[in-house]
N, C-alpha and C. Protein backbone atom coordinates (compact mmCIF):
# COMPACT_ATOMS: atom_id res chain seq x y z
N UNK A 1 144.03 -2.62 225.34
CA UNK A 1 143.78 -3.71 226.25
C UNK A 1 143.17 -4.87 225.49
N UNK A 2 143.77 -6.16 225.67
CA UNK A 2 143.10 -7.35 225.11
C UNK A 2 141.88 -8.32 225.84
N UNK A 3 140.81 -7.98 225.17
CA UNK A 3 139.51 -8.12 225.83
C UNK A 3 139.67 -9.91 225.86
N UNK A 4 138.82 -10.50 226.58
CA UNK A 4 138.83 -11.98 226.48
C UNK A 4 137.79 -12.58 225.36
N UNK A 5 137.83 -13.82 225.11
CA UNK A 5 137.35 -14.15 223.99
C UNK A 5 136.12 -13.66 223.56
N UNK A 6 135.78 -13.24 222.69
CA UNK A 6 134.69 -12.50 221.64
C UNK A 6 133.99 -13.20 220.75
N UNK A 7 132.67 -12.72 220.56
CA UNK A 7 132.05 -13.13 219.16
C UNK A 7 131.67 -11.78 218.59
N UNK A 8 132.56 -11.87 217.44
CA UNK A 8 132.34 -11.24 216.36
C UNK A 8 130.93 -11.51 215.41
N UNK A 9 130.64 -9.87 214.75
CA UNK A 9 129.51 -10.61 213.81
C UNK A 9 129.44 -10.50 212.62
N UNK A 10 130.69 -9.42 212.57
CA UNK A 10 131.17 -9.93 210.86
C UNK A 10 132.55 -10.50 210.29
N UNK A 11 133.42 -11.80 211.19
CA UNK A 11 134.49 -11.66 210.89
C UNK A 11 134.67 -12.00 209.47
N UNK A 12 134.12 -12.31 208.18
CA UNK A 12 135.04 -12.43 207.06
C UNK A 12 135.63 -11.02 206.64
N UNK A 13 135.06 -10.00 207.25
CA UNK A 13 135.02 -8.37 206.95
C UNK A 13 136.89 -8.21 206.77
N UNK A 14 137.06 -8.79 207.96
CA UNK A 14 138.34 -8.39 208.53
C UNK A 14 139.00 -9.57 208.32
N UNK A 15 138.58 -11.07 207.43
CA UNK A 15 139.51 -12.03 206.95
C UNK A 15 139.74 -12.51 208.09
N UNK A 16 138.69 -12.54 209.41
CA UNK A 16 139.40 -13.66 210.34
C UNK A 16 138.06 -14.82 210.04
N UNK A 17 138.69 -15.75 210.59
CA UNK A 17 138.24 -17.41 210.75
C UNK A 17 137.09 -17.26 211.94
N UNK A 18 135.75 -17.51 212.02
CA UNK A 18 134.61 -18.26 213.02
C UNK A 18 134.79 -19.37 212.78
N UNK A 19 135.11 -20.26 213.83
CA UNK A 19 135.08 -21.85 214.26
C UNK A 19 134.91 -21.80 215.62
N UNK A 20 134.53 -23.68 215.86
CA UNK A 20 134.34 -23.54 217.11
C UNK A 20 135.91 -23.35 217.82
N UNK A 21 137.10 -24.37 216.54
CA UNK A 21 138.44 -24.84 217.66
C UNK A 21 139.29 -23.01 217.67
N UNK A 22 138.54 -21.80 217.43
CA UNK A 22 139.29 -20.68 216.63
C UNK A 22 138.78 -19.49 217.65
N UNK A 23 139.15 -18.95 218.34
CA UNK A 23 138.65 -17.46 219.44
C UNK A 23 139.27 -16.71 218.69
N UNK A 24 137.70 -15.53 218.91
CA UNK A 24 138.46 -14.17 218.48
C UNK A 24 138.82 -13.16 219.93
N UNK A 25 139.82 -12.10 219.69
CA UNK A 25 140.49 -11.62 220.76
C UNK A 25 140.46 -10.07 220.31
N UNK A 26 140.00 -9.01 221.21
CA UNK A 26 140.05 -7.62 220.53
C UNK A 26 140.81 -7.03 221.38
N UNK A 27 141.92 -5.98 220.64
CA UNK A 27 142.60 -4.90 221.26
C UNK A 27 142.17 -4.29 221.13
N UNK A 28 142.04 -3.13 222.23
CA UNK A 28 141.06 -1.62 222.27
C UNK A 28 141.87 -0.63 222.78
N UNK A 29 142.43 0.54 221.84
CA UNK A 29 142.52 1.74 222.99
C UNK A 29 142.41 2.82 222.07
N UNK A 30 140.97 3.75 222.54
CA UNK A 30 141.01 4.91 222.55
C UNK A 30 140.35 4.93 221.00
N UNK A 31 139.70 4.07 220.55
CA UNK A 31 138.67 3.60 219.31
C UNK A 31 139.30 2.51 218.29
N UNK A 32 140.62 2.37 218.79
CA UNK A 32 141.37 1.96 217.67
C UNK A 32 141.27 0.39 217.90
N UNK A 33 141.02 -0.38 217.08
CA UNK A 33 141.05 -1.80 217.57
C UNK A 33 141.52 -2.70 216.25
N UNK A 34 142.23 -3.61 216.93
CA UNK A 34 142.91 -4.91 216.00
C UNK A 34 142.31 -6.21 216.89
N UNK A 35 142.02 -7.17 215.89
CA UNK A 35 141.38 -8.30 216.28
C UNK A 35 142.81 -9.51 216.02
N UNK A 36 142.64 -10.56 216.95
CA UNK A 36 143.72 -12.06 216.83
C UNK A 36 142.70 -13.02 216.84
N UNK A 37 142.93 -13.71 216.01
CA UNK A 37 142.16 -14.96 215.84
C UNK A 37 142.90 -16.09 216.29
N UNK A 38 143.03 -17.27 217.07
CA UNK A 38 143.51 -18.17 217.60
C UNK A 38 143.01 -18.99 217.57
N UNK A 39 144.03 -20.21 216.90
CA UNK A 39 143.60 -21.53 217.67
C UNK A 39 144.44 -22.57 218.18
N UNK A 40 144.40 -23.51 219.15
CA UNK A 40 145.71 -24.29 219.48
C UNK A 40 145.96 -25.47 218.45
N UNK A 41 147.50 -25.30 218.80
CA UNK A 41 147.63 -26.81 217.78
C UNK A 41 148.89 -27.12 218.93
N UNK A 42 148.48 -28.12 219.24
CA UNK A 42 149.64 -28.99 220.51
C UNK A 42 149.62 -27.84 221.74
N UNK A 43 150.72 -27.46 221.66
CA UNK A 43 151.29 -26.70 222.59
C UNK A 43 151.70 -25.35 221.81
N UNK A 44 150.86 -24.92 221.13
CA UNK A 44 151.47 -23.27 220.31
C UNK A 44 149.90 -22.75 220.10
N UNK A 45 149.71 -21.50 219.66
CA UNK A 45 148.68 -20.71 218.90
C UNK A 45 148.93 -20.45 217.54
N UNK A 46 148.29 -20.59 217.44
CA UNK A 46 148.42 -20.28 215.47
C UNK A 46 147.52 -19.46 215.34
N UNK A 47 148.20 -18.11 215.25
CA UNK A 47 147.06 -17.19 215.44
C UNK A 47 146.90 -16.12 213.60
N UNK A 48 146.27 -15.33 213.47
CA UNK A 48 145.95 -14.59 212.70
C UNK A 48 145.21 -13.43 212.93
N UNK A 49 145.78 -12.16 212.49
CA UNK A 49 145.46 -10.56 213.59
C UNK A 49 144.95 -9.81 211.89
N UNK A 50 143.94 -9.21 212.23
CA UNK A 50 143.53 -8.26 211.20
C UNK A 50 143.25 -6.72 212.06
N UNK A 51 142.98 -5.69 210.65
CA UNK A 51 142.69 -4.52 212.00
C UNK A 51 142.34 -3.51 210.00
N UNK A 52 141.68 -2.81 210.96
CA UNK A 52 141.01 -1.58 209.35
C UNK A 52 142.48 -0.70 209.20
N UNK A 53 142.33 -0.68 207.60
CA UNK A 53 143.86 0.26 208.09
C UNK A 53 144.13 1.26 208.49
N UNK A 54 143.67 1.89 208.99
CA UNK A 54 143.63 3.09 210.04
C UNK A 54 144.39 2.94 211.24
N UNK A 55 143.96 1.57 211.77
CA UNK A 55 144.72 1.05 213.09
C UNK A 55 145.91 0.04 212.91
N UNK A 56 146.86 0.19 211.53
CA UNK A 56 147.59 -0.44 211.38
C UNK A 56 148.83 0.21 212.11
N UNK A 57 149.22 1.25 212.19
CA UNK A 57 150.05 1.85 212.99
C UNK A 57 150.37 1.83 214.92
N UNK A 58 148.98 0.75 214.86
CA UNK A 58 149.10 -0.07 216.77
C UNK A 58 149.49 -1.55 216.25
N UNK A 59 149.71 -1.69 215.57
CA UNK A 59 149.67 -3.38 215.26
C UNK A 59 150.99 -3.67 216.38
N UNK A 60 151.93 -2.93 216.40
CA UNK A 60 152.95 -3.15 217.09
C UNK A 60 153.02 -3.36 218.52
N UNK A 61 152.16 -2.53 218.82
CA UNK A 61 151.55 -2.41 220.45
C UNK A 61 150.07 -3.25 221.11
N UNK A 62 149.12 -4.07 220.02
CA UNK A 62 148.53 -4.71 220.34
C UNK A 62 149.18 -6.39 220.12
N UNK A 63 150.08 -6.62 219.08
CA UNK A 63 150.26 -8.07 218.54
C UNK A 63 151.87 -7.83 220.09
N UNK A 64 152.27 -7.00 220.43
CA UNK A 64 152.91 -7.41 222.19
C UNK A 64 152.07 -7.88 223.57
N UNK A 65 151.14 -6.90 223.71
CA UNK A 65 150.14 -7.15 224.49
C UNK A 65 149.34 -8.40 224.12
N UNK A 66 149.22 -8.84 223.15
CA UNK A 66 148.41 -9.89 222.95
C UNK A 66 149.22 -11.27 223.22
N UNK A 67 150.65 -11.15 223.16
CA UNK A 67 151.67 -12.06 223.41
C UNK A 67 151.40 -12.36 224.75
N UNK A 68 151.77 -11.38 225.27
CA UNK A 68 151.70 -11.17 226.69
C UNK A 68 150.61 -11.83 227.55
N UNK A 69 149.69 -11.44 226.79
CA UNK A 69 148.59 -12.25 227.73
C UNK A 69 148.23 -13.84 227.32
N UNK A 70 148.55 -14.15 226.04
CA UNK A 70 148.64 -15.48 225.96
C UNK A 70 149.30 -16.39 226.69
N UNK A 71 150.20 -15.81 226.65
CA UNK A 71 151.63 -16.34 227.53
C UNK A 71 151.32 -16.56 228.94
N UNK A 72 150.34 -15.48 229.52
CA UNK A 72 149.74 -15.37 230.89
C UNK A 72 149.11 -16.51 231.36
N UNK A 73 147.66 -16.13 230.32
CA UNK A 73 146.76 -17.00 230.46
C UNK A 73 146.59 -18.60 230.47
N UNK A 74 147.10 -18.63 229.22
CA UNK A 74 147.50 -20.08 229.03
C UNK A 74 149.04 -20.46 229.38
N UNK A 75 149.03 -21.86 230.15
CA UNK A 75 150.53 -21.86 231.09
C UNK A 75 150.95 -23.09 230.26
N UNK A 76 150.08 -23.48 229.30
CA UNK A 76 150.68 -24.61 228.01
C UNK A 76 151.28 -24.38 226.81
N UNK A 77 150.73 -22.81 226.99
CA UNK A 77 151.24 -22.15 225.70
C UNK A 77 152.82 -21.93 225.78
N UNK A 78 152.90 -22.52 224.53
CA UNK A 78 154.98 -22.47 224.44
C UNK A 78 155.89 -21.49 222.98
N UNK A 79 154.93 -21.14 222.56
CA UNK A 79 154.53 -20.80 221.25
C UNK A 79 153.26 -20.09 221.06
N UNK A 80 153.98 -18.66 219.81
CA UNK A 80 152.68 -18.20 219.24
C UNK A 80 152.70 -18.12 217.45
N UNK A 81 152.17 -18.69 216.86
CA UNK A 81 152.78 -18.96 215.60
C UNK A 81 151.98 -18.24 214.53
N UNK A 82 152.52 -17.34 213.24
CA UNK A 82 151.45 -16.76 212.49
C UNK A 82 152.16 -16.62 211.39
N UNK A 83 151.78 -17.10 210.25
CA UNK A 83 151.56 -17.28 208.54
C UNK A 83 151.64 -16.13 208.04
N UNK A 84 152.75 -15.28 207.34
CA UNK A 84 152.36 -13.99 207.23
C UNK A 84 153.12 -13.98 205.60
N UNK A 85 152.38 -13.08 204.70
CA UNK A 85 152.56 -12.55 203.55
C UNK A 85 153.48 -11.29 202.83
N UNK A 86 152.78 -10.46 203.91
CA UNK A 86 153.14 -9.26 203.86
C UNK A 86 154.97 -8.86 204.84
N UNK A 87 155.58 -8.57 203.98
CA UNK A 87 157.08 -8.06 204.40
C UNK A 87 157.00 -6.91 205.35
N UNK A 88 155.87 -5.80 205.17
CA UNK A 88 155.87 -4.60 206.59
C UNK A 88 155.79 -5.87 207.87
N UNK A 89 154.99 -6.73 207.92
CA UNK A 89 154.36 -7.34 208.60
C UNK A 89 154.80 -8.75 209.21
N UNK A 90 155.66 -8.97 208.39
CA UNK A 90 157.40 -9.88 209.17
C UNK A 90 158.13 -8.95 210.04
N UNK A 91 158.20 -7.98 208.83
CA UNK A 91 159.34 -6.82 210.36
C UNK A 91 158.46 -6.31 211.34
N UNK A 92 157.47 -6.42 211.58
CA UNK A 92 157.07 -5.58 212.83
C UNK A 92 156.80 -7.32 213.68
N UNK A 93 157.04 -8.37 213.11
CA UNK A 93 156.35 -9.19 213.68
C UNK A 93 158.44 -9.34 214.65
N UNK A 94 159.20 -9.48 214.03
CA UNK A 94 160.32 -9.56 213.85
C UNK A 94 160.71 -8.29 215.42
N UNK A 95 160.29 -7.23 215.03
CA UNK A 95 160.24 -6.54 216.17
C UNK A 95 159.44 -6.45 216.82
N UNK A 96 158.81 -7.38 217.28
CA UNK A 96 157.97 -7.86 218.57
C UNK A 96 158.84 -8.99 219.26
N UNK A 97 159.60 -9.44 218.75
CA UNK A 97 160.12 -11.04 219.30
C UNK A 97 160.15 -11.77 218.56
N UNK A 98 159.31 -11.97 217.24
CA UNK A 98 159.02 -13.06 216.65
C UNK A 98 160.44 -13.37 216.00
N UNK A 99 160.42 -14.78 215.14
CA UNK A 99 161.64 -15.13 214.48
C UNK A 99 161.27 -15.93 213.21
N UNK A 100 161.73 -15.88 212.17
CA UNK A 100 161.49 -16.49 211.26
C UNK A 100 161.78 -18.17 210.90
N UNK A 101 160.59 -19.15 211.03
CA UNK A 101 161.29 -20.55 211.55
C UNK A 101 161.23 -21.05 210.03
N UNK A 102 160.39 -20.53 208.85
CA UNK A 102 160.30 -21.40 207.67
C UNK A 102 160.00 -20.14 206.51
N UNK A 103 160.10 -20.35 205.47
CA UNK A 103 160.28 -19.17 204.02
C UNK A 103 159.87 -20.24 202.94
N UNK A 104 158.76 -19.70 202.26
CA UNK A 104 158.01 -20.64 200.85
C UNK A 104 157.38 -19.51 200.05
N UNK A 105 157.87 -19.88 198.88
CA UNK A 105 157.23 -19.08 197.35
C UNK A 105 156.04 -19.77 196.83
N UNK A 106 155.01 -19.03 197.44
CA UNK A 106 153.98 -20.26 196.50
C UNK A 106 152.84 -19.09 195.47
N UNK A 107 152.39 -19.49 194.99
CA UNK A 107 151.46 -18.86 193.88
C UNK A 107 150.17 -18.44 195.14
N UNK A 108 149.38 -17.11 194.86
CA UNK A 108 148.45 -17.30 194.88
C UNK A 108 147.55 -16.15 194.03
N UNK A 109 146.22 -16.52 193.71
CA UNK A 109 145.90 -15.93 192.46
C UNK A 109 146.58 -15.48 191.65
N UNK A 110 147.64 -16.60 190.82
CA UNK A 110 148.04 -16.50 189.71
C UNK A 110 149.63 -15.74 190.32
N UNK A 111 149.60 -15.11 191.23
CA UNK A 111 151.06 -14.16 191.26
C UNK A 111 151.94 -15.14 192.28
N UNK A 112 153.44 -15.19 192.38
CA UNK A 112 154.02 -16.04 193.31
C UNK A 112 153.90 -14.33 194.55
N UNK A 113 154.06 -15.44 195.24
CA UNK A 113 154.20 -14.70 196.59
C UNK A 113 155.29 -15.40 197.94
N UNK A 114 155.78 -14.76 198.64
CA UNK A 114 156.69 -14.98 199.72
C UNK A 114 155.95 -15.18 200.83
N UNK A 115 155.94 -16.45 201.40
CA UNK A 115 155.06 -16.61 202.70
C UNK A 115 156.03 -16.97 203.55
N UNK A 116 156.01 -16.31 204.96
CA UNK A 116 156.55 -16.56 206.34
C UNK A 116 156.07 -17.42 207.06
N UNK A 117 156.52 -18.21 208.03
CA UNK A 117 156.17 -18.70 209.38
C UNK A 117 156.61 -18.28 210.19
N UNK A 118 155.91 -17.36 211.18
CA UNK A 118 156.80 -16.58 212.33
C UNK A 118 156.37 -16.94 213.24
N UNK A 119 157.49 -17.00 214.45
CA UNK A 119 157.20 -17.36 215.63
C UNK A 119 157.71 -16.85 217.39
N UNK A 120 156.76 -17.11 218.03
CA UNK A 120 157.71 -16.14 219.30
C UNK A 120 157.84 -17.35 220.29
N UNK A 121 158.64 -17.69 220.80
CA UNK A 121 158.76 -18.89 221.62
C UNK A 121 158.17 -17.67 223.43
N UNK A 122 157.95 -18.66 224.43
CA UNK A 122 157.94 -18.04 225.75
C UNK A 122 159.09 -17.97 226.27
């Protein structure tokens, strides 16, 4: 279940963002929890989801539910948009709905890397 906005008290732990324009969002079931970090830009979320890896095997079933209720909640939201690195983590984004709108090779610490822009329209 995706709890409503949160304050976290250690998010660099888990690599999410504290700001004011940035909510954190927790999925919970049954101990297992993944966090979404959000913030608006126009009419989309630009969000970012971490979780211990233990609970990487719900990522699939919280980053739906978390769609879901964005989509709910907010009736401006037209778009959910997220920056992703990791290739497990395109395809599961990929099998949620998402779609791939942009693809860039850029360096980071020294190694190139493949970065995504994925996105789920409403």
């Amino acid at each position: 279940m995706i709890s409503d906005a949160i304050d976290i008290d250690e998010p660099g732990r888990l690599g999410l963002i504290k700001s004011e324009k940035c909510r954190v969002y927790e999925w919970s079931d049954n101990g297992e929890k993944v966090y979404f970090a959000a913030a608006r830009k126009g009419n989309a979320l630009m969000i970012h989801l971490a979780a211990e890896k233990r609970n990487w095997l719900r990522l699939r079933d919280a980053l739906n539910e978390f769609c879901q209720k964005m989509f709910f909640v907010y009736d401006w939201c037209k778009m959910i948009i997220a920056q992703v690195g990791k290739r497990s983590v395109i395809n599961l984004a990929l099998k949620c709905g998402f779609h791939i709108a942009a693809q860039k090779e850029v360096e980071l610490d020294g190694k190139l890397q493949n970065i995504s822009l994925v996105v789920r329209v409403r």
